[in-house]
N, C-alpha and C. Protein backbone atom coordinates (compact mmCIF):
# COMPACT_ATOMS: atom_id res chain seq x y z
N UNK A 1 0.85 -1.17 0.00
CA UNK A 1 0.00 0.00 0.00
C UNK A 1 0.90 1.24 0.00
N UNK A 2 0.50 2.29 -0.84
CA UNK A 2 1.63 3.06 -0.67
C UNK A 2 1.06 4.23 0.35
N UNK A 3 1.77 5.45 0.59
CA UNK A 3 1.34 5.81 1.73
C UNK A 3 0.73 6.94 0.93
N UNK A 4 -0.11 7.77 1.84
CA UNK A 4 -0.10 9.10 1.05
C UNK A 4 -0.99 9.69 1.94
N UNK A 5 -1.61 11.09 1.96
CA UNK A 5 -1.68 11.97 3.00
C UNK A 5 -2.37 11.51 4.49
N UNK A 6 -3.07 10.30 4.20
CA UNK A 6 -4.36 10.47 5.09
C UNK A 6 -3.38 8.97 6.16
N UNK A 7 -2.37 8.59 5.42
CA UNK A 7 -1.79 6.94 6.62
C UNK A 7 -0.98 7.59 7.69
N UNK A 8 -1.34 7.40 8.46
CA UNK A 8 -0.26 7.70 10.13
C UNK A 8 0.27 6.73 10.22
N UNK A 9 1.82 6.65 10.86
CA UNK A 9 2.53 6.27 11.16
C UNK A 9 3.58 6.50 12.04
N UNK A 10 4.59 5.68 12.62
CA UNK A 10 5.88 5.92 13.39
C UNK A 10 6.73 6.60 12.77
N UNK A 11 7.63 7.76 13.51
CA UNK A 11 8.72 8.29 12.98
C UNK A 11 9.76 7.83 13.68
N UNK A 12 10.55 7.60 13.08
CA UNK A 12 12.24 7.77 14.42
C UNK A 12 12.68 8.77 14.12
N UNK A 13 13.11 9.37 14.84
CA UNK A 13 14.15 10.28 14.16
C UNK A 13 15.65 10.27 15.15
N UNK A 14 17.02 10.38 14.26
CA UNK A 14 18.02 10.43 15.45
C UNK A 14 18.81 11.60 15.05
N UNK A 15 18.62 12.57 16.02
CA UNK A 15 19.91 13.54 15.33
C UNK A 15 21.20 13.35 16.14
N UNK A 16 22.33 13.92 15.66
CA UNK A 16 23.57 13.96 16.21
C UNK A 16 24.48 14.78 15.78
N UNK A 17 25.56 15.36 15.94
CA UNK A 17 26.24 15.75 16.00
C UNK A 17 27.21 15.77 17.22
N UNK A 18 28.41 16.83 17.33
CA UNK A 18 29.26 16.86 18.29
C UNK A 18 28.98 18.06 19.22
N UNK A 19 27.99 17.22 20.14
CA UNK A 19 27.79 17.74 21.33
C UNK A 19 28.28 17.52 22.81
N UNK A 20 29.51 16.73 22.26
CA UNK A 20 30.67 16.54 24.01
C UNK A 20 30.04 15.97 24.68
N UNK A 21 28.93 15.09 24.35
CA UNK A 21 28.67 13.98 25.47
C UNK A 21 29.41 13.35 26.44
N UNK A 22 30.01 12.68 26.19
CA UNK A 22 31.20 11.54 26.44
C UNK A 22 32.35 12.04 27.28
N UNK A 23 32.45 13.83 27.06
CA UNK A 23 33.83 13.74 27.76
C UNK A 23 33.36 14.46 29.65
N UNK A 24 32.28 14.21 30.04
CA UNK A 24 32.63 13.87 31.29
C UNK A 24 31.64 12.96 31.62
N UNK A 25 30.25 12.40 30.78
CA UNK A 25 30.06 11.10 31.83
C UNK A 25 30.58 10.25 32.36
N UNK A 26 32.07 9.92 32.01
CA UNK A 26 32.48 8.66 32.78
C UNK A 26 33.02 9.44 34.16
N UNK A 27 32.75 10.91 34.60
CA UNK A 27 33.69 11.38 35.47
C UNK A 27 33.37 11.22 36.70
N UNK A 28 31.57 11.14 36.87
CA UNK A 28 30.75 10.72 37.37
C UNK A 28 30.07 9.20 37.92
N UNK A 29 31.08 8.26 37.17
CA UNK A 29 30.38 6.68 37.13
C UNK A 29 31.91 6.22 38.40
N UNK A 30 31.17 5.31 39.14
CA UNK A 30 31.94 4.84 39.70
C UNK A 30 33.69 4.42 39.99
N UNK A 31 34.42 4.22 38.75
CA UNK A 31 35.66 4.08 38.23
C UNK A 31 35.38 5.24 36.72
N UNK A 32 35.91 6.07 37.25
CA UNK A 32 36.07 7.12 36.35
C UNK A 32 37.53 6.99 35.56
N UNK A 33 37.58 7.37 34.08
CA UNK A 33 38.74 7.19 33.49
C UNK A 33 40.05 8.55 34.03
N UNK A 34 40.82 8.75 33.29
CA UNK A 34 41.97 9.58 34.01
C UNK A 34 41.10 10.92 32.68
N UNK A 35 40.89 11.96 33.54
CA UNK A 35 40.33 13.20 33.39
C UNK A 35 41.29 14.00 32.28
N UNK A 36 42.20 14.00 31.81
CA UNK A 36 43.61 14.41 31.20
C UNK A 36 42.59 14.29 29.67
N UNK A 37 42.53 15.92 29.17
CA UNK A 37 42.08 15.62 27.59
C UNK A 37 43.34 16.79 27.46
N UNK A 38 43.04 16.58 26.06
CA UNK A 38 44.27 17.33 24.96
C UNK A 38 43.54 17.95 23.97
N UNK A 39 43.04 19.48 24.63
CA UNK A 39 42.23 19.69 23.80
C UNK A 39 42.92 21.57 24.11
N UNK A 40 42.76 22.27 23.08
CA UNK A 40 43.65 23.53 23.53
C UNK A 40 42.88 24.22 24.61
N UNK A 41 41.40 23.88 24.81
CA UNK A 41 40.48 25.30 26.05
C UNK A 41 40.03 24.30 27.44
N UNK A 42 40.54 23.22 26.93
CA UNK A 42 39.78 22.32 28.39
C UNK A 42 40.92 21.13 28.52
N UNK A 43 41.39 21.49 29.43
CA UNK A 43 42.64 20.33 29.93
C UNK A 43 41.91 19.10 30.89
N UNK A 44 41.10 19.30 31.20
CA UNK A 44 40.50 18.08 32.40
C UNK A 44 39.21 18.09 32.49
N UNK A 45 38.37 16.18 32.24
CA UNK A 45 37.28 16.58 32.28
C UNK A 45 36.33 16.76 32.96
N UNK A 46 36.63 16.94 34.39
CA UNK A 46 36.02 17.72 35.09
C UNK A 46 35.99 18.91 35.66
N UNK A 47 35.98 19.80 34.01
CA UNK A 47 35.55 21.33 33.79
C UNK A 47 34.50 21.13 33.01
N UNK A 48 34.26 19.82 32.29
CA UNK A 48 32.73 19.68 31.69
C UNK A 48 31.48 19.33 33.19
N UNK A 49 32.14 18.47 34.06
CA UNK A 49 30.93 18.24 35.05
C UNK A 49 31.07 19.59 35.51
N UNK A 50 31.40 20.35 36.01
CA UNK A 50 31.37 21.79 36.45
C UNK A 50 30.65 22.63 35.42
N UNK A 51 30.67 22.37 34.18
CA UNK A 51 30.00 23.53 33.20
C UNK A 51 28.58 23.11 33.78
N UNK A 52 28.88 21.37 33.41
CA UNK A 52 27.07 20.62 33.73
C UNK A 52 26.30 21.24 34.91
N UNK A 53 27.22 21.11 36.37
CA UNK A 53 26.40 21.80 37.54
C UNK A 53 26.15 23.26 37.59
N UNK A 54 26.84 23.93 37.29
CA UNK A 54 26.40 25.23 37.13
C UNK A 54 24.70 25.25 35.95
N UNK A 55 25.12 24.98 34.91
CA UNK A 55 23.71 24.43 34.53
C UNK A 55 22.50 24.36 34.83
N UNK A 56 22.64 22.65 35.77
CA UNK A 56 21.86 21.94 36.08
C UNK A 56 21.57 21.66 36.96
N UNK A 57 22.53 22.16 37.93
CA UNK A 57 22.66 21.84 39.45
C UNK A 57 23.63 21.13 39.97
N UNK A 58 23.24 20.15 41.36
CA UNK A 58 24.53 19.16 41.47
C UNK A 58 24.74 17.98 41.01
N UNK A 59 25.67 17.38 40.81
CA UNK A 59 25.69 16.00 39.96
C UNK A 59 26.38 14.80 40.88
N UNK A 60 25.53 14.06 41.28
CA UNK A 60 26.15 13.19 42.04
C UNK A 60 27.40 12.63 42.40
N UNK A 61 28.47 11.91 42.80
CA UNK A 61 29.85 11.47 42.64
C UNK A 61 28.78 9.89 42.44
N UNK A 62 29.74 9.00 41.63
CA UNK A 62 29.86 7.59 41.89
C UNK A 62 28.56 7.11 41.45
N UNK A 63 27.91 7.33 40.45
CA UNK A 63 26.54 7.32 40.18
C UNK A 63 26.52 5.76 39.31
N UNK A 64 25.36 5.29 39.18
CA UNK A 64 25.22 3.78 38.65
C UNK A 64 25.31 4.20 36.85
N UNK A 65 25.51 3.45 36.26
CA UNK A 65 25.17 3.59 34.86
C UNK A 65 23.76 3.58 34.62
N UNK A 66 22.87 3.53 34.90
CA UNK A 66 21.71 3.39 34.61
C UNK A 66 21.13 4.95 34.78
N UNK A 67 22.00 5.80 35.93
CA UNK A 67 21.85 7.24 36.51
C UNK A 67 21.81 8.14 34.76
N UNK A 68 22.49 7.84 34.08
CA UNK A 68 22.87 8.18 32.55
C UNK A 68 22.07 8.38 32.05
């Protein structure tokens, strides 16, 4: 059947781009990796959990993965 104005349906949609996810959730998870990036404006990544709490508020220490 082909579709046409009147069929509803599911969308997915995924967007993405580079939005620095990644460089401080692990700073937060129980065994956190070594904080040391090489990046020329942010040497450690916990100046991203600090951008986050100012934000958002406070951010737990030692949080479960599921906290994510």
């Amino acid at each position: 059947m082909a579709p046409d104005a009147t069929t509803r349906g599911d969308v997915t949609l995924f967007l993405s781009g580079d939005v620095m996810t990644g460089r401080a959730i692990d700073q937060v998870l129980p065994v956190p990796s070594d904080p040391v990036l090489y990046e020329p404006w942010v040497r450690n990544a916990l100046d991203y959990v600090e951008l986050a709490e100012r934000a958002s508020g406070r951010i737990p220490d030692a949080v479960e993965p599921s906290y994510i």
